[in-house]
C-alpha atoms as a PDB file:
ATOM      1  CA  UNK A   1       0.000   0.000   0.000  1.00  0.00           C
ATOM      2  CA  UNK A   2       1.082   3.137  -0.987  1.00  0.00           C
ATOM      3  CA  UNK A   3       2.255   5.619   1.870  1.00  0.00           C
ATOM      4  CA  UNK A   4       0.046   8.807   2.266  1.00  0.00           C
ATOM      5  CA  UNK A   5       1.233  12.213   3.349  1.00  0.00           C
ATOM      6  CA  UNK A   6       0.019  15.209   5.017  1.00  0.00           C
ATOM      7  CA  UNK A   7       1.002  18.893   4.864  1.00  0.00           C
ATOM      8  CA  UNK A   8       2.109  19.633   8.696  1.00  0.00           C
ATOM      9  CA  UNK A   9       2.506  23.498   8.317  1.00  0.00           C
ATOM     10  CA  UNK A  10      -0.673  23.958   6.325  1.00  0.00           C
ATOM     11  CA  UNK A  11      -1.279  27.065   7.865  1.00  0.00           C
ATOM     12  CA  UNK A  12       2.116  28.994   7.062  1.00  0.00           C
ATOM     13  CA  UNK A  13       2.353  26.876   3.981  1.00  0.00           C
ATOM     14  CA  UNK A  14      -1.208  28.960   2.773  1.00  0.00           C
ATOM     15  CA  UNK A  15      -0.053  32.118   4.031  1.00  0.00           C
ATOM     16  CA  UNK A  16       3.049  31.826   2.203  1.00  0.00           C
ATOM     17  CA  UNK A  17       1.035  30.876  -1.213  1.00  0.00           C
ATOM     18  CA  UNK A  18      -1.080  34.172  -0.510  1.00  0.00           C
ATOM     19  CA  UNK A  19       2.007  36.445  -0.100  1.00  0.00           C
ATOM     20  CA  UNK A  20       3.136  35.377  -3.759  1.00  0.00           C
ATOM     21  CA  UNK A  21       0.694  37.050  -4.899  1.00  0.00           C
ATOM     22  CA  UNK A  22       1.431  40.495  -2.487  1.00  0.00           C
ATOM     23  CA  UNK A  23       4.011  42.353  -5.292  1.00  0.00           C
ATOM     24  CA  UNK A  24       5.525  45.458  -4.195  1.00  0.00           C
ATOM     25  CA  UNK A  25       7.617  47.319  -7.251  1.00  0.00           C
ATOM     26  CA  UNK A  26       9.943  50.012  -6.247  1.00  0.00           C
ATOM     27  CA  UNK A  27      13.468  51.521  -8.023  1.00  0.00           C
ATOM     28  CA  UNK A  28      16.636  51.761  -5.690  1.00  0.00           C
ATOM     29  CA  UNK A  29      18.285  54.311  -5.938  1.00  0.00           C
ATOM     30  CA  UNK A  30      21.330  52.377  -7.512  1.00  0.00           C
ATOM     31  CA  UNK A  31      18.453  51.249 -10.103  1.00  0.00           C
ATOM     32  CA  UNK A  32      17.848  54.592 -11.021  1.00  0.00           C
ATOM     33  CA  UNK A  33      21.580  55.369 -11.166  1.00  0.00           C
ATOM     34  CA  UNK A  34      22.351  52.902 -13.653  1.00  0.00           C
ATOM     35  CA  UNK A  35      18.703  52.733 -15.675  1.00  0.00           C
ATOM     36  CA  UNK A  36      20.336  55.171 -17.993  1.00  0.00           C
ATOM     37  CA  UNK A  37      23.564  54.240 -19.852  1.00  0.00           C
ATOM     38  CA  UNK A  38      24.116  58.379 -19.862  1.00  0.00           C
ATOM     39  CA  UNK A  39      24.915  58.212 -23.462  1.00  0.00           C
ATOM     40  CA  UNK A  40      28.399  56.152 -22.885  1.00  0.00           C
ATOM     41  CA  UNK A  41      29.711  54.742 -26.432  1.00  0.00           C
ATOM     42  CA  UNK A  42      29.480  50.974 -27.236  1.00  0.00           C
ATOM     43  CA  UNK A  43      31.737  50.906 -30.501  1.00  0.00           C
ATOM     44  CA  UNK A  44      28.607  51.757 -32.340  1.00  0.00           C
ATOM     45  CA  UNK A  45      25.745  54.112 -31.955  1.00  0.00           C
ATOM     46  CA  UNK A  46      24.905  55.450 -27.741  1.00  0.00           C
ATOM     47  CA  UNK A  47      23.130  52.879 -26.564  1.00  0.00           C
ATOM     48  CA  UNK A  48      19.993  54.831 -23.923  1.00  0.00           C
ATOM     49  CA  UNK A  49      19.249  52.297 -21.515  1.00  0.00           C
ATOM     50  CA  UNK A  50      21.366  49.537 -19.745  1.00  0.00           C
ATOM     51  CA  UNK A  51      21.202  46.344 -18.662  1.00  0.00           C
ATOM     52  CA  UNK A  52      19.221  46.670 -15.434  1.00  0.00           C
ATOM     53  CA  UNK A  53      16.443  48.528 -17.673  1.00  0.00           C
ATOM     54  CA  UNK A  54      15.766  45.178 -19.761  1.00  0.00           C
ATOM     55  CA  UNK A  55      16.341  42.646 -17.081  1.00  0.00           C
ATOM     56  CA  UNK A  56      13.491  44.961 -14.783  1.00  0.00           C
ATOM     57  CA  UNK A  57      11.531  45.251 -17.762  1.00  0.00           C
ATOM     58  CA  UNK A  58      11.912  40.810 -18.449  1.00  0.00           C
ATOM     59  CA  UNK A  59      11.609  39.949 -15.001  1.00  0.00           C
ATOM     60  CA  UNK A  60       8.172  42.191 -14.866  1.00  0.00           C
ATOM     61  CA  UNK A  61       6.814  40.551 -18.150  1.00  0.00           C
ATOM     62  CA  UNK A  62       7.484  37.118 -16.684  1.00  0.00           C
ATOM     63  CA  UNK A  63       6.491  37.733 -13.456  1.00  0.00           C
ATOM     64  CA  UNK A  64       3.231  39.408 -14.646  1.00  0.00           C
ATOM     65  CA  UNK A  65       2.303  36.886 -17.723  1.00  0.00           C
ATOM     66  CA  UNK A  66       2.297  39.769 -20.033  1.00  0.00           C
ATOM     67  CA  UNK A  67       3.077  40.740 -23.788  1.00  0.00           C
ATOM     68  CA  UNK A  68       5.679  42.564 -24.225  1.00  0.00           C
ATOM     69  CA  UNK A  69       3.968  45.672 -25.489  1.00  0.00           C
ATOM     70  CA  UNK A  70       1.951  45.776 -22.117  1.00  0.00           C
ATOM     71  CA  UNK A  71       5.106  45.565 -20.216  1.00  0.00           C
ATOM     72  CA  UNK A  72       5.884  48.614 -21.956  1.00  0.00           C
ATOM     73  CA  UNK A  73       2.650  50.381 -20.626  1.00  0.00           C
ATOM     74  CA  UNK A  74       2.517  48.523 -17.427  1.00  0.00           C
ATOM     75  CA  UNK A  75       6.041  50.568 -16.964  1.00  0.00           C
ATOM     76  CA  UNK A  76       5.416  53.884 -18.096  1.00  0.00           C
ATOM     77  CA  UNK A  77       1.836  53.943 -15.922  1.00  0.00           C
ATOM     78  CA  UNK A  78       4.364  52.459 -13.080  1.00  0.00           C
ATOM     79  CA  UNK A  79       6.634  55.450 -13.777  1.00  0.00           C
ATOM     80  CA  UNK A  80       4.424  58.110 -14.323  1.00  0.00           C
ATOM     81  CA  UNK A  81       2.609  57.171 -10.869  1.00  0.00           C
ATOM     82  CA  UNK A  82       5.880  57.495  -9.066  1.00  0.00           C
ATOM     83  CA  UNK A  83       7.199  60.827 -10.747  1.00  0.00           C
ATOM     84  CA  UNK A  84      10.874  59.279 -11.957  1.00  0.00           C
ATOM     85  CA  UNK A  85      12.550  60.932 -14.025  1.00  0.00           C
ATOM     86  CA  UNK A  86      13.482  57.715 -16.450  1.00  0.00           C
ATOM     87  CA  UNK A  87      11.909  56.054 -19.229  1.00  0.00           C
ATOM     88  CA  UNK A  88      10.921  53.046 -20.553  1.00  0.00           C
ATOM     89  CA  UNK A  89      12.261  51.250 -23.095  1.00  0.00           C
ATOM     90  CA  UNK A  90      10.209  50.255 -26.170  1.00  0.00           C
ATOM     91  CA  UNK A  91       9.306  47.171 -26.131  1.00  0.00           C
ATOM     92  CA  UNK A  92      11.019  45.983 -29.862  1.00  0.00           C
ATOM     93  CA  UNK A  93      14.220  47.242 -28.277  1.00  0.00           C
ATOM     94  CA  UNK A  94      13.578  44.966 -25.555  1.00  0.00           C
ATOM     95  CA  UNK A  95      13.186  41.718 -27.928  1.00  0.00           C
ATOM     96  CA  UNK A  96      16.344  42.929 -29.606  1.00  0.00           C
ATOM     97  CA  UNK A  97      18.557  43.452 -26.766  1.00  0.00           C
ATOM     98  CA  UNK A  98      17.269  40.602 -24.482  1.00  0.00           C
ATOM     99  CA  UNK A  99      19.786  38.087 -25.616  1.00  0.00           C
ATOM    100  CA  UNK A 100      22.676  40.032 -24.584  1.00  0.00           C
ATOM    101  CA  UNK A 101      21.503  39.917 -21.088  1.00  0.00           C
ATOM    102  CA  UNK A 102      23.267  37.342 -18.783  1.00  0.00           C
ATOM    103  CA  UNK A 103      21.412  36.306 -16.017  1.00  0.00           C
ATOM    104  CA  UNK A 104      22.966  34.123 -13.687  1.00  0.00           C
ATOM    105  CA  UNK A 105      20.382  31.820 -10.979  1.00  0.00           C
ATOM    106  CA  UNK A 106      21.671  33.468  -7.553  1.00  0.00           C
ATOM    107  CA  UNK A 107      21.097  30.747  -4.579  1.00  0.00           C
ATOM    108  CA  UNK A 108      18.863  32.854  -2.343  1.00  0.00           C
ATOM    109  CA  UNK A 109      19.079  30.701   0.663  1.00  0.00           C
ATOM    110  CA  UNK A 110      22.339  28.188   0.613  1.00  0.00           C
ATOM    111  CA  UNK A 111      25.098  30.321   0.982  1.00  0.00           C
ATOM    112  CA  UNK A 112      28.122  28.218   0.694  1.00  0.00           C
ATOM    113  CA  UNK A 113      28.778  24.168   1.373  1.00  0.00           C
ATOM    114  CA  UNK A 114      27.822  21.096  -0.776  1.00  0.00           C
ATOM    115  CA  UNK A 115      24.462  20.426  -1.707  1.00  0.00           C
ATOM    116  CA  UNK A 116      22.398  16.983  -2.862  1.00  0.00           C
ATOM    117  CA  UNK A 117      21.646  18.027  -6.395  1.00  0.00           C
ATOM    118  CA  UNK A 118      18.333  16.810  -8.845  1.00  0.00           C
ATOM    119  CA  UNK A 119      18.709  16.564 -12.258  1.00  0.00           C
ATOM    120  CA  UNK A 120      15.664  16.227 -14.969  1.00  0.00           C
ATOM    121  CA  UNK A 121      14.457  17.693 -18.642  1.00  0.00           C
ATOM    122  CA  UNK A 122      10.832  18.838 -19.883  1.00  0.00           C
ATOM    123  CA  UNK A 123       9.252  20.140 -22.529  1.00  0.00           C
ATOM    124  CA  UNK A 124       8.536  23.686 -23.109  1.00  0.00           C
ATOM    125  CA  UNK A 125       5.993  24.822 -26.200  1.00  0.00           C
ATOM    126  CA  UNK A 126       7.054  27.654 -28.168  1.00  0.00           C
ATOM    127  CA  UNK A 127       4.341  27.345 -30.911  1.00  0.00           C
ATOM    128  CA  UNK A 128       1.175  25.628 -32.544  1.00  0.00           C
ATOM    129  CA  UNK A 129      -1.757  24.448 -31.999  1.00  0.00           C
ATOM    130  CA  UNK A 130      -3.044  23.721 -28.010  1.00  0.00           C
ATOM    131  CA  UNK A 131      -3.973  20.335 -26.857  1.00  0.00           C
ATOM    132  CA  UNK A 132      -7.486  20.480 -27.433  1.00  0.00           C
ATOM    133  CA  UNK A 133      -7.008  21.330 -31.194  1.00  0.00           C
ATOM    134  CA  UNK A 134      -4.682  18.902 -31.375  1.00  0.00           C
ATOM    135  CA  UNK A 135      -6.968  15.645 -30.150  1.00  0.00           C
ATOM    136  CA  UNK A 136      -9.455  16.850 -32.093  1.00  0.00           C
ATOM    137  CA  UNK A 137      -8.102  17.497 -35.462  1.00  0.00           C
ATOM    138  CA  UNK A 138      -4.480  16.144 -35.294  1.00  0.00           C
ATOM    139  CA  UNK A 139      -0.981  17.217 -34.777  1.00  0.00           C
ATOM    140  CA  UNK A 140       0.533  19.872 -36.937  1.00  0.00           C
ATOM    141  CA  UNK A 141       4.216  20.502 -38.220  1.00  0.00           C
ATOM    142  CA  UNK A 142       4.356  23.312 -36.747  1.00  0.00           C
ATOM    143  CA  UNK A 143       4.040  22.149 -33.060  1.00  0.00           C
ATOM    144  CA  UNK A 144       7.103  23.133 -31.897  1.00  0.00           C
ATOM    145  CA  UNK A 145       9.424  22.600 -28.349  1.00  0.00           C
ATOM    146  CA  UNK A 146      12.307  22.967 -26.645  1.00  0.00           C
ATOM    147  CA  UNK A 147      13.883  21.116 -23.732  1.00  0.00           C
ATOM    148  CA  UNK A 148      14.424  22.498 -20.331  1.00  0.00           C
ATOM    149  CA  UNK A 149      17.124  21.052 -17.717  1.00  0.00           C
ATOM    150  CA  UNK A 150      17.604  22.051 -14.726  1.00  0.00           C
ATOM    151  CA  UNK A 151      19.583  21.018 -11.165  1.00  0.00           C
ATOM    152  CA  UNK A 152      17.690  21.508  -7.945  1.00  0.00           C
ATOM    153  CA  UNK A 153      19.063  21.570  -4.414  1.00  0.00           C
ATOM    154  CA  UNK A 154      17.438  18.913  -2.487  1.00  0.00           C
ATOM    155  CA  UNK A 155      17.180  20.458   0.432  1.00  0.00           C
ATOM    156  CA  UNK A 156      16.442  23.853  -0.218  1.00  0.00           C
ATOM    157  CA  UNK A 157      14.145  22.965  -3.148  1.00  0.00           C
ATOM    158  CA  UNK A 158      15.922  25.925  -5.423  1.00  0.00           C
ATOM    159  CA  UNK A 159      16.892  25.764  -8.920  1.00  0.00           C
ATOM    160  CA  UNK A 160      20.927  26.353  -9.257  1.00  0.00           C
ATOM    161  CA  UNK A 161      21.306  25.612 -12.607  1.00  0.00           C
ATOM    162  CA  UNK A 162      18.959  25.858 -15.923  1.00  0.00           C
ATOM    163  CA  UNK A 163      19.651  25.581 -19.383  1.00  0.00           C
ATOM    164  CA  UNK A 164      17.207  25.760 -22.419  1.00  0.00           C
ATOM    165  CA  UNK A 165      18.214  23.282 -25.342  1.00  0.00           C
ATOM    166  CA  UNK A 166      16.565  22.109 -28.877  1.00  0.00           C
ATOM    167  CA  UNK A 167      14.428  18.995 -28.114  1.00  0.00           C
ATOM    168  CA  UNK A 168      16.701  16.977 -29.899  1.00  0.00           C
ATOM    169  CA  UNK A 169      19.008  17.114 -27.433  1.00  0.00           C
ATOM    170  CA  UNK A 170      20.521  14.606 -25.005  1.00  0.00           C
ATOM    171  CA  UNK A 171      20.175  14.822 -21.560  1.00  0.00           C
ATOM    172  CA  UNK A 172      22.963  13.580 -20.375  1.00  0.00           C
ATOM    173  CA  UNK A 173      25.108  16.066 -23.041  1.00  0.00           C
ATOM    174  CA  UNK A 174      24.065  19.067 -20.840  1.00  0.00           C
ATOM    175  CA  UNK A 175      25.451  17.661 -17.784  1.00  0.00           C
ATOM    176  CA  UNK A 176      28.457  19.752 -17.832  1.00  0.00           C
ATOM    177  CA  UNK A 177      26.795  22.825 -18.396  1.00  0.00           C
ATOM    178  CA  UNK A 178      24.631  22.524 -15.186  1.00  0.00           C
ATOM    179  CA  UNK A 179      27.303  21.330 -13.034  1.00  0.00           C
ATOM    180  CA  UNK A 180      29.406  24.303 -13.725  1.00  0.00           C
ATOM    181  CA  UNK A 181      26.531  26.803 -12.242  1.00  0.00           C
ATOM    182  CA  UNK A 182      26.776  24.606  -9.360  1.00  0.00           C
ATOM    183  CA  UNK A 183      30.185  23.763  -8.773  1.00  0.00           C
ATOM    184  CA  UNK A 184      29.938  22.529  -5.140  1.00  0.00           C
ATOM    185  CA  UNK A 185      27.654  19.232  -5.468  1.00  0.00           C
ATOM    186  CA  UNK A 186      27.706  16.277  -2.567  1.00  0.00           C
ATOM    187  CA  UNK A 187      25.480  14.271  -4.471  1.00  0.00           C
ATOM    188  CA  UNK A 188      24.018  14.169  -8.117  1.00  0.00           C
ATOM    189  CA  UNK A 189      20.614  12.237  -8.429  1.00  0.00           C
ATOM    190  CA  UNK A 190      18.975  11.474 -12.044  1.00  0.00           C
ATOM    191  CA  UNK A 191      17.345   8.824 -13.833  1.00  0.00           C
ATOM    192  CA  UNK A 192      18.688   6.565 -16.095  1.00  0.00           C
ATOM    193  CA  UNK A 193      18.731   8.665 -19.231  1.00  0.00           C
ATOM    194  CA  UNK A 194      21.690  10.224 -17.625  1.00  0.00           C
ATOM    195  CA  UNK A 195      23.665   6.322 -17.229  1.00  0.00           C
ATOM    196  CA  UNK A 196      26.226   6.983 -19.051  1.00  0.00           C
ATOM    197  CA  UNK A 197      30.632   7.111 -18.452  1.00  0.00           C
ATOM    198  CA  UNK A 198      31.332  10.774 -19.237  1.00  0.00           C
ATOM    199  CA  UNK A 199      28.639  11.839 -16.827  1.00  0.00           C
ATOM    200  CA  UNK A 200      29.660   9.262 -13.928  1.00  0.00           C
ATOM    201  CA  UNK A 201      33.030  10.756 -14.612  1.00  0.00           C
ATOM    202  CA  UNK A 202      32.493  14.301 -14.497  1.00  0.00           C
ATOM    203  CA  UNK A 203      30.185  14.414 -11.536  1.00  0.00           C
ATOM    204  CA  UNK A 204      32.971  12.505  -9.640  1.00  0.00           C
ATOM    205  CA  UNK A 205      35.393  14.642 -10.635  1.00  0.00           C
ATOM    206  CA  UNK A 206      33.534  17.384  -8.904  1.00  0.00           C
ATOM    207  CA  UNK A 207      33.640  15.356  -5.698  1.00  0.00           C
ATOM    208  CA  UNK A 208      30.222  14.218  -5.669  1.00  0.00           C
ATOM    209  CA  UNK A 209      28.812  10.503  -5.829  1.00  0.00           C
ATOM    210  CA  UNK A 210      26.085   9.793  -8.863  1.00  0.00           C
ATOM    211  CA  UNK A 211      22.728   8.298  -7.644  1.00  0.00           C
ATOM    212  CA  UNK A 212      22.306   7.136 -11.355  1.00  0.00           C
ATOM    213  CA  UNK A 213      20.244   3.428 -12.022  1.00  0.00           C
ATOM    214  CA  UNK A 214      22.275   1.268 -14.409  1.00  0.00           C
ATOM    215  CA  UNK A 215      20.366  -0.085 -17.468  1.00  0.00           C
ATOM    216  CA  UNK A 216      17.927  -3.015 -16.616  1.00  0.00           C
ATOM    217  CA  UNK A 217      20.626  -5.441 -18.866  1.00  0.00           C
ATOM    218  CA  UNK A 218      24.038  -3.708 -17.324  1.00  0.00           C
ATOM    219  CA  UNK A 219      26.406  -5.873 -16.141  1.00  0.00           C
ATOM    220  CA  UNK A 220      29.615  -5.503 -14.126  1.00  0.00           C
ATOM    221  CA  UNK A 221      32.118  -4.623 -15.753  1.00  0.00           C
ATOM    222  CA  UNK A 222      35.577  -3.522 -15.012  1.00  0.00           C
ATOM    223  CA  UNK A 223      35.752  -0.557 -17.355  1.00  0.00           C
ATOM    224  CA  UNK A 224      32.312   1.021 -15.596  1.00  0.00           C
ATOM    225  CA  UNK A 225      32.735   3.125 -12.710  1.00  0.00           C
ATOM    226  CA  UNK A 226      32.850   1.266  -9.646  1.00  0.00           C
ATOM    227  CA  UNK A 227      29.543   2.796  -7.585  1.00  0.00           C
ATOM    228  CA  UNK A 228      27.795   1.308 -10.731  1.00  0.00           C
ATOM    229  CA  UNK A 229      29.322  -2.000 -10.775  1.00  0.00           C
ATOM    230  CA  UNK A 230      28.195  -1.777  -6.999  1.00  0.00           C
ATOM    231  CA  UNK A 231      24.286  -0.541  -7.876  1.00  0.00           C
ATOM    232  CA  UNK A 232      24.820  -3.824 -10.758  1.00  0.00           C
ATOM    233  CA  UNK A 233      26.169  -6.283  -7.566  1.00  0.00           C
ATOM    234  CA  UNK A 234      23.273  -5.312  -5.468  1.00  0.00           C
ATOM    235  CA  UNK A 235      20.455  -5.493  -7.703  1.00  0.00           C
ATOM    236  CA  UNK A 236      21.647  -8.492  -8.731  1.00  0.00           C
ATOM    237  CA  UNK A 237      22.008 -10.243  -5.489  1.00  0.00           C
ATOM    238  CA  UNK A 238      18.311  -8.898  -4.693  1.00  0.00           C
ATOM    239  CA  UNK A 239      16.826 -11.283  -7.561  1.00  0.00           C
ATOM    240  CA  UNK A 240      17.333  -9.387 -10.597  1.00  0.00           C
ATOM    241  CA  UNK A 241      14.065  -7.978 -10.890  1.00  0.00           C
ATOM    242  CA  UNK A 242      11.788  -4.663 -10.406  1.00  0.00           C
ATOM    243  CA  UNK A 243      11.367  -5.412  -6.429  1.00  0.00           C
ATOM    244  CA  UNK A 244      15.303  -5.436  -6.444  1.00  0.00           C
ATOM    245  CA  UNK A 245      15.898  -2.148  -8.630  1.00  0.00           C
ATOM    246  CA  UNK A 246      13.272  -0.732  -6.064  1.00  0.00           C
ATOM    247  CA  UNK A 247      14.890  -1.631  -2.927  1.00  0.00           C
ATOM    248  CA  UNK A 248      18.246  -0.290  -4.293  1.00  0.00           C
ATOM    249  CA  UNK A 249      16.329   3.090  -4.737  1.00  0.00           C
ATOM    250  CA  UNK A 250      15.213   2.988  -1.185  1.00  0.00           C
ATOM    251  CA  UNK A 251      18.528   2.125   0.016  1.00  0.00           C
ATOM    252  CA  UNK A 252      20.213   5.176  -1.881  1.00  0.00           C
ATOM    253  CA  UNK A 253      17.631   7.665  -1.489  1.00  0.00           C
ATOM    254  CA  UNK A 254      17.187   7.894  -5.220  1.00  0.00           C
ATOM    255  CA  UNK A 255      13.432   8.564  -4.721  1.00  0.00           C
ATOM    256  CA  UNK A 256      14.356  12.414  -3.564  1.00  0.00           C
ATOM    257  CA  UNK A 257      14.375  12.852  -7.031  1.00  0.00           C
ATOM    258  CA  UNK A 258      10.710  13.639  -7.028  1.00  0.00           C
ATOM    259  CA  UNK A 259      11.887  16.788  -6.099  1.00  0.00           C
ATOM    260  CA  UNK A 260      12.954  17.409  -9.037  1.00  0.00           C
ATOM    261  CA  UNK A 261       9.907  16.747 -11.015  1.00  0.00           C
ATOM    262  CA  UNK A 262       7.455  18.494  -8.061  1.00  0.00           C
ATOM    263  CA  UNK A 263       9.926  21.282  -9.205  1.00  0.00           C
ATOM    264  CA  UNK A 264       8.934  20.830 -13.061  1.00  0.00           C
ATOM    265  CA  UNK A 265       5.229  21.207 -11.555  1.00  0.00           C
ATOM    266  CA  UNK A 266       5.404  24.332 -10.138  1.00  0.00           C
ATOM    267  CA  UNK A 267       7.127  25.684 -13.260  1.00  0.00           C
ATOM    268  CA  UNK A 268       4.094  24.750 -15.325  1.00  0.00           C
ATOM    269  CA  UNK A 269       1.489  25.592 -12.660  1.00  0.00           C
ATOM    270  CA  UNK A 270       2.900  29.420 -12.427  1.00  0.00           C
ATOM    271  CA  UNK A 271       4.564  29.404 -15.719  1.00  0.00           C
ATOM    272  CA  UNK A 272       2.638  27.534 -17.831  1.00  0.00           C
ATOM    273  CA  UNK A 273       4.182  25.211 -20.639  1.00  0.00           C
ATOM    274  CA  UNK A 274       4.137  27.705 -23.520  1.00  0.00           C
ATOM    275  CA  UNK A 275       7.491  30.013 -23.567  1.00  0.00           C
ATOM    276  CA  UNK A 276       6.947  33.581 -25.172  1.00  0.00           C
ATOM    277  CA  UNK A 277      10.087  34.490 -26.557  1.00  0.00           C
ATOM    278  CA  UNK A 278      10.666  32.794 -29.994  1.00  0.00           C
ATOM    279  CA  UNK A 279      14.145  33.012 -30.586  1.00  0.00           C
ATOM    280  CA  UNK A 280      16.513  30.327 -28.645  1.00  0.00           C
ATOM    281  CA  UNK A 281      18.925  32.929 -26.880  1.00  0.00           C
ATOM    282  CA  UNK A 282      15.641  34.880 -25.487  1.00  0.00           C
ATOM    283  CA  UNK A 283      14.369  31.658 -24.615  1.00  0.00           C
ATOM    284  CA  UNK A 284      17.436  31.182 -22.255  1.00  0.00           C
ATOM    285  CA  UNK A 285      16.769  34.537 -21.128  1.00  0.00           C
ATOM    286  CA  UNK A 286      13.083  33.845 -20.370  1.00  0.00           C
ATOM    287  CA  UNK A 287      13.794  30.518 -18.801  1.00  0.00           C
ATOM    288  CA  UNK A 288      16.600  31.699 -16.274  1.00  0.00           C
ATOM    289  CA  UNK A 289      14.290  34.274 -14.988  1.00  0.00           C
ATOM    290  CA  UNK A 290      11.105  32.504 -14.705  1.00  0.00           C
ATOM    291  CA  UNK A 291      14.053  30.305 -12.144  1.00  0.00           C
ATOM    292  CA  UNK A 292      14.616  33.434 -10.698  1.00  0.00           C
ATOM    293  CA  UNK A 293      11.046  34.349  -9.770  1.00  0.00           C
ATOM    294  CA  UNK A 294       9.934  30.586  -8.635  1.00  0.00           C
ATOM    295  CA  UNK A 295      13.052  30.797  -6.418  1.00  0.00           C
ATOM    296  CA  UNK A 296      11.709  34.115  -4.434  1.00  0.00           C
ATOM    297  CA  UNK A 297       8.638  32.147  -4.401  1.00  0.00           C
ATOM    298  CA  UNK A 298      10.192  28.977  -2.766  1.00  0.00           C
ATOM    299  CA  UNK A 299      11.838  30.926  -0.344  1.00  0.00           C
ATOM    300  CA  UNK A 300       8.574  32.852   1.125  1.00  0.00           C
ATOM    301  CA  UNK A 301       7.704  29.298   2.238  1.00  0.00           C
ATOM    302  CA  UNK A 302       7.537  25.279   1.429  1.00  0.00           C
ATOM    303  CA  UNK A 303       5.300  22.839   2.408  1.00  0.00           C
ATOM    304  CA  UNK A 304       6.548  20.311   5.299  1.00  0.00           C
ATOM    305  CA  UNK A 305       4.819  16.473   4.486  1.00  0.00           C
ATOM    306  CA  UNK A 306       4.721  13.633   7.006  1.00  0.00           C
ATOM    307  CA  UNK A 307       2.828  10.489   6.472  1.00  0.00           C
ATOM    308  CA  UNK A 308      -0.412  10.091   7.893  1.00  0.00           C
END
């Protein structure tokens, strides 16, 4: 029988879902400083506004689930409220400029030590038809996705790492991407589309032991990595069979990885699965500060299960 939970904190879990929803927009000071670039020469024409101006202007569009020309006038009503003596960029410069921003996931509550790390892809629409059209009248070529991955600390339940790919591509090829936005690891948890040498390998050259299940016909072998050949030894010892693979999961605490996928859930839920941008550099934009946003979110509050 499956083991039910229960929500222990329900009632600072709820207040915490209500204060997501309780935005307060202001400009610092040093936001106002630097909103301007004050004309300063790029090797081309002036360029008006800087960074911060676009990345404000992103973050608001993702945080708010708007176009971006409504951005633009959710802005300049935002600015002409408050009397600041700035402007707002126009909204094509925004699309234009948005893939020269480099936004980095900041850890808002793990400052420093090793962390258990989750590792899992989705699927993110960028065009085409939605699902209902789709059952009903078929799938068109024009239905169109890319791949998210992301690493998520196990404790904390944060994203550290994200990376938007074409959905042709491998997990396990964007390993080394992830782990270098989250360079001190203890542990590195995925399923097995991630089984493979050169991921073993790096992840233990970062000092942290892979929670990876072999393939259901892997065998030891003396040119696999030796916490493999163990998972291999056990499961085999155990009878060979689905009962066995599970108790090796329950011995190595590879079922945490549902953390990664309630992760993928929330995502959706605030995010949905349809990405605005349409170009892929934007998209990485777009997708590292949606991360951003669901982190601030995590850290107002988590739920705390027990079983009944």
């Amino acid at each position: 029988m499956k083991t039910q939970y229960k929500i222990t904190n329900w009632a600072k879990y709820n207040r915490s879902l209500i204060n997501r929803g309780n935005i307060f927009l202001y400009f610092t000071p040093r936001a106002l400083s630097q909103w301007h670039n004050g004309g300063r020469e790029t090797g081309g024409r002036p360029r008006e506004y800087s960074k911060v101006a676009f990345e404000f202007f992103l973050s608001l569009r993702v945080l708010l689930h708007l176009p971006l020309r409504q951005t633009q006038g959710f802005i300049e009503g935002l600015i002409g409220q408050l009397g600041l003596d700035i402007t707002c960029p126009n909204y094509t410069l925004v699309c234009r400029r948005a893939n020269e921003l480099e936004v980095k996931i900041r850890r808002l509550l793990k400052k420093e030590g090793a962390v258990h790390v989750l590792v899992d892809s989705s699927g993110l629409k960028i065009y085409g038809e939605g699902e209902w059209k789709m059952r009903t009248h078929g799938k068109s070529k024009r239905r169109t996705w890319r791949k998210i991955h992301i690493a998520v600390d196990a404790k904390e339940k944060t994203i550290s790492a994200c990376e938007i790919t074409k959905a042709v591509v491998g997990d396990s090829s964007v390993v080394e991407k992830l782990v270098e936005q989250t360079p001190l690891m203890e542990s590195f948890t995925a399923d097995g589309a991630y089984d493979a040498s050169d991921v073993r390998a790096l992840v233990k050259t970062r000092g942290a032991t892979p929670i990876i299940p072999p393939d259901e016909n892997a065998v030891i072998s003396k040119t696999t990595s030796s916490e493999r050949n163990d998972a291999v030894k056990f499961i085999l010892e155990h009878g060979d069979n689905e009962q066995a693979r599970k108790l090796w999961k329950q011995t190595v605490r590879y079922y945490q990885r549902n953390g990664v996928e309630n992760t993928f859930f929330r995502y959706k839920t605030i995010f949905g699965e349809r990405m605005k941008s349409r170009t892929l550099p934007n998209q990485k934009v777009e997708a590292m500060l949606r991360c951003l946003v669901l982190n601030k979110m995590t850290r107002i509050g988590m739920p705390v299960s027990a079983p009944r």
